[in-house]
C-alpha atoms as a PDB file:
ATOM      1  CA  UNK A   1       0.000   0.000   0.000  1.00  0.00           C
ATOM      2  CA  UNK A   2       3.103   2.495   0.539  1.00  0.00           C
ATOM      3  CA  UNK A   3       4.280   2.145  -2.535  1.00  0.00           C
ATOM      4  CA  UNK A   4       1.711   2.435  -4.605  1.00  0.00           C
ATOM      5  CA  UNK A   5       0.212   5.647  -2.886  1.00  0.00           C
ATOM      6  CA  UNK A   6       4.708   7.115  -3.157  1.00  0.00           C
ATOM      7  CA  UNK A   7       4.078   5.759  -6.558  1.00  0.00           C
ATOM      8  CA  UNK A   8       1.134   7.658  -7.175  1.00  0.00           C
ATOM      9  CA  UNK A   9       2.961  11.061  -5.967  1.00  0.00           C
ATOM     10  CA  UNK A  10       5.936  10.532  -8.276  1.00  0.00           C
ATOM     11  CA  UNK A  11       3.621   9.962 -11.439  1.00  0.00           C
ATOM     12  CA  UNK A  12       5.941  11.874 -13.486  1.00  0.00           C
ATOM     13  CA  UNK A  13       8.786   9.627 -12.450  1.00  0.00           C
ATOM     14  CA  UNK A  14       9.374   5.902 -13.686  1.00  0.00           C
ATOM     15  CA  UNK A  15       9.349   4.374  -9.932  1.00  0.00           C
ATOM     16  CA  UNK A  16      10.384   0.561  -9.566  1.00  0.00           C
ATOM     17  CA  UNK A  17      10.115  -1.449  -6.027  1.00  0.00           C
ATOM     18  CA  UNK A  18      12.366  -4.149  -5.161  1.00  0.00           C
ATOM     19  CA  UNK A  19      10.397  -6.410  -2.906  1.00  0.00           C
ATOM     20  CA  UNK A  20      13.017  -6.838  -0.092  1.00  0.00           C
ATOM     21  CA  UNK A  21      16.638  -5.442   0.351  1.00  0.00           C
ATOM     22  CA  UNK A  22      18.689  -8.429  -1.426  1.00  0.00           C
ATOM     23  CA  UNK A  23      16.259  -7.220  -4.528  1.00  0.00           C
ATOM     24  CA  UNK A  24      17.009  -3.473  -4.132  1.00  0.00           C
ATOM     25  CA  UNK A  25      20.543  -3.999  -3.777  1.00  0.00           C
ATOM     26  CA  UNK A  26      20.355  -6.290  -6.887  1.00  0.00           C
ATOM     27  CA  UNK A  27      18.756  -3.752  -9.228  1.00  0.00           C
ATOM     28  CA  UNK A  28      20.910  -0.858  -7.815  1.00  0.00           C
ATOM     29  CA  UNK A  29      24.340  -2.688  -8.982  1.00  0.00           C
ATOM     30  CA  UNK A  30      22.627  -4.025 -12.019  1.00  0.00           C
ATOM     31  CA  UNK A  31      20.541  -0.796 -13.407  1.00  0.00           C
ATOM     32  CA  UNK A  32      22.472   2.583 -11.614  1.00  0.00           C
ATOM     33  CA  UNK A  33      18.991   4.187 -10.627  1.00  0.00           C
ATOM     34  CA  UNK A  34      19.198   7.514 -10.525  1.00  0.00           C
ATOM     35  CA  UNK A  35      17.637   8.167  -6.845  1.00  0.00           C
ATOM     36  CA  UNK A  36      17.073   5.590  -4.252  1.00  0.00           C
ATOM     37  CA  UNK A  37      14.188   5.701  -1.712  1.00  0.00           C
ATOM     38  CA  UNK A  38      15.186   3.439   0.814  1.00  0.00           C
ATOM     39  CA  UNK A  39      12.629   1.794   3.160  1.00  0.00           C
ATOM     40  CA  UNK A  40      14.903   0.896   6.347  1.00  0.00           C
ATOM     41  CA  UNK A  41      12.178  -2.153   7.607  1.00  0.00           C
ATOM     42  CA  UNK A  42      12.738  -4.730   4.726  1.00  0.00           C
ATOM     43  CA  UNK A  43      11.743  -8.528   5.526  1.00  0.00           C
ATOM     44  CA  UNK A  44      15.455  -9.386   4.999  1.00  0.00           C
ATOM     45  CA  UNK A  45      18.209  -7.390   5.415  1.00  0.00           C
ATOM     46  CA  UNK A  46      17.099  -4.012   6.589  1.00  0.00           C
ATOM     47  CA  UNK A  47      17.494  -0.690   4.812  1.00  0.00           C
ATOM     48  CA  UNK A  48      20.674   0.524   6.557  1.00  0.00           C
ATOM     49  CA  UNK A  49      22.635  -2.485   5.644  1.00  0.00           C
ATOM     50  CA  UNK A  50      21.598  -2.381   2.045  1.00  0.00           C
ATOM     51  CA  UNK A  51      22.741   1.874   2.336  1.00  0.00           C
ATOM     52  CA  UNK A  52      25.739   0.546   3.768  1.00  0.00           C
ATOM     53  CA  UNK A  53      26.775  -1.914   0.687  1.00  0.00           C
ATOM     54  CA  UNK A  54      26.125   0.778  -2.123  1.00  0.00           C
ATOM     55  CA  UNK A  55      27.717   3.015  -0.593  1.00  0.00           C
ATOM     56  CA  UNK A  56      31.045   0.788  -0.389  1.00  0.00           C
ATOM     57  CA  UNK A  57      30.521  -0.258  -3.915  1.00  0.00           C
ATOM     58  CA  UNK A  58      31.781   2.545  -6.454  1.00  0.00           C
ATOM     59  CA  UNK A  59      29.248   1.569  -8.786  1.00  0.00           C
ATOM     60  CA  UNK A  60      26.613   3.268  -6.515  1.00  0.00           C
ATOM     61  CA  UNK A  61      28.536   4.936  -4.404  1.00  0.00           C
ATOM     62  CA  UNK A  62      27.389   8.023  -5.799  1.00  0.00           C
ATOM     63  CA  UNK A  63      23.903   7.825  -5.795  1.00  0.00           C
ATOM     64  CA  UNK A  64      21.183   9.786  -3.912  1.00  0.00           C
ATOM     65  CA  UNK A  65      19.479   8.040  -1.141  1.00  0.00           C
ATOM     66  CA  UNK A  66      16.832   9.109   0.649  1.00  0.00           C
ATOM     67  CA  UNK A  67      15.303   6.937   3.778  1.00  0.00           C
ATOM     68  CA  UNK A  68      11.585   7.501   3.689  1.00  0.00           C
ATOM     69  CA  UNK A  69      10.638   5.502   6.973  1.00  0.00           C
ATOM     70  CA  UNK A  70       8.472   5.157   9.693  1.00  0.00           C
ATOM     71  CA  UNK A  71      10.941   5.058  12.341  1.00  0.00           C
ATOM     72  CA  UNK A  72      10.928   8.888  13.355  1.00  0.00           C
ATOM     73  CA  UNK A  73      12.752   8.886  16.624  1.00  0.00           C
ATOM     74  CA  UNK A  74      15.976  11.609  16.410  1.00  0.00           C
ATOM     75  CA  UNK A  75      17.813   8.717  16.115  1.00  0.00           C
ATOM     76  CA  UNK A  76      16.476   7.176  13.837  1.00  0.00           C
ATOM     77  CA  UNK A  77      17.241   9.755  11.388  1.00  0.00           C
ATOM     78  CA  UNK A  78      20.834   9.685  12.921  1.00  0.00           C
ATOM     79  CA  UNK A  79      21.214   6.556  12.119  1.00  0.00           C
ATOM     80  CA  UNK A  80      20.193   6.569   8.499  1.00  0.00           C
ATOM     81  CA  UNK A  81      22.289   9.190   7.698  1.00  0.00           C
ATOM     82  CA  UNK A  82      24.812   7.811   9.560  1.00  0.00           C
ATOM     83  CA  UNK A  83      24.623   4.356   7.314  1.00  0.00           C
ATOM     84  CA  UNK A  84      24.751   6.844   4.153  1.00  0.00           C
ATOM     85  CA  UNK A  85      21.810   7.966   3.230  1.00  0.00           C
ATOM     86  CA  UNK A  86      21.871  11.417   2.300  1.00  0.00           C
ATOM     87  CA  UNK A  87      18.420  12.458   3.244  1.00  0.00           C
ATOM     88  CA  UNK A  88      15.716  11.661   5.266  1.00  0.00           C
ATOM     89  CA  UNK A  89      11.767  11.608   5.296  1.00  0.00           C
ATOM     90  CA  UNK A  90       9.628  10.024   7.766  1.00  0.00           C
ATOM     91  CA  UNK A  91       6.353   8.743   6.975  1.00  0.00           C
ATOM     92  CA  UNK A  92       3.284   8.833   6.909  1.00  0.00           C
ATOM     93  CA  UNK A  93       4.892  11.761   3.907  1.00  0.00           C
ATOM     94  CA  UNK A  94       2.997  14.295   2.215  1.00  0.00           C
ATOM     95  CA  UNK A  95       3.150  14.999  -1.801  1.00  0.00           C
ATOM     96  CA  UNK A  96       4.764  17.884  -1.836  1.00  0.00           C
ATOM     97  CA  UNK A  97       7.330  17.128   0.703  1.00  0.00           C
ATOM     98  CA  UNK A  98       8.473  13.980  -1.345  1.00  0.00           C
ATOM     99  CA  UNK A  99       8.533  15.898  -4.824  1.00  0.00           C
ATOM    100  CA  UNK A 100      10.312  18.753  -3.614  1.00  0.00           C
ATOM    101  CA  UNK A 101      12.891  16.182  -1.983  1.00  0.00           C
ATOM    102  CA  UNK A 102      12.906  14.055  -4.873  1.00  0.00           C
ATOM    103  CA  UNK A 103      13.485  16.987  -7.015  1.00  0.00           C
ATOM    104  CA  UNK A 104      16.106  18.593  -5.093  1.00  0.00           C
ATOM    105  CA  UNK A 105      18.263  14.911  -4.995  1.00  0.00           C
ATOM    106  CA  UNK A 106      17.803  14.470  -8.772  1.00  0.00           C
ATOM    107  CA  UNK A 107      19.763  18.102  -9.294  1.00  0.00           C
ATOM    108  CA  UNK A 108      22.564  16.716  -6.389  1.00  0.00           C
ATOM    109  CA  UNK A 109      25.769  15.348  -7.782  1.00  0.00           C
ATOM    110  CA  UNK A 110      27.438  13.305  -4.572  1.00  0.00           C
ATOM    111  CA  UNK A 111      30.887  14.216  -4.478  1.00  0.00           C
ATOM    112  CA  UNK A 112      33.470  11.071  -5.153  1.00  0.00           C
ATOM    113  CA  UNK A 113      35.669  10.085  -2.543  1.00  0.00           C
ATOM    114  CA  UNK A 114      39.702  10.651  -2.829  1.00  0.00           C
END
């Protein structure tokens, strides 16, 4: 139901879901999205982890990710960005907070590391 109403918002985007982290992480190192919305609660490995591994891979290393989550304690948001993500929206979200995130991430180049 999450995704398809975060679909729904980002109707001008092309928006895929992976169905669990080992999926996500998958397509990311196979396709080179060009924004990531992470959901940290996946039935497998959770969100974090799966930030964690792109960002250590220089293939995706460079992409945006945002968390969009419904853990909202302070350190919960800590601890995303913490893992690498570089931004953070907790849910429920509305429309014109995601766009104008989404938006603002798809104009971001991530500096590469030295």
């Amino acid at each position: 139901m999450n995704f398809r109403l975060v679909q729904k918002m980002l109707d001008s985007y092309k928006v895929v879901r992976a169905k669990n982290g080992f999926e996500g992480l998958a397509f990311a190192l196979s396709e080179t999205p060009d924004l990531i919305l992470m959901d940290i609660n996946l039935p497998d490995i959770d969100g974090l982890e799966v930030t964690r591994r792109l960002r250590a891979d220089t293939r995706t290393q460079h992409l945006p990710i945002i968390a969009l989550t419904a853990n909202t304690l302070i350190r919960d948001r800590q601890e995303a960005l913490n893992a690498g993500c570089d931004g953070y929206i907790p849910k429920p979200v509305g429309r014109g907070e995601l766009i104008k995130t989404v938006q603002q991430f798809l104009n971001y180049i991530r500096p590469t590391s030295v």
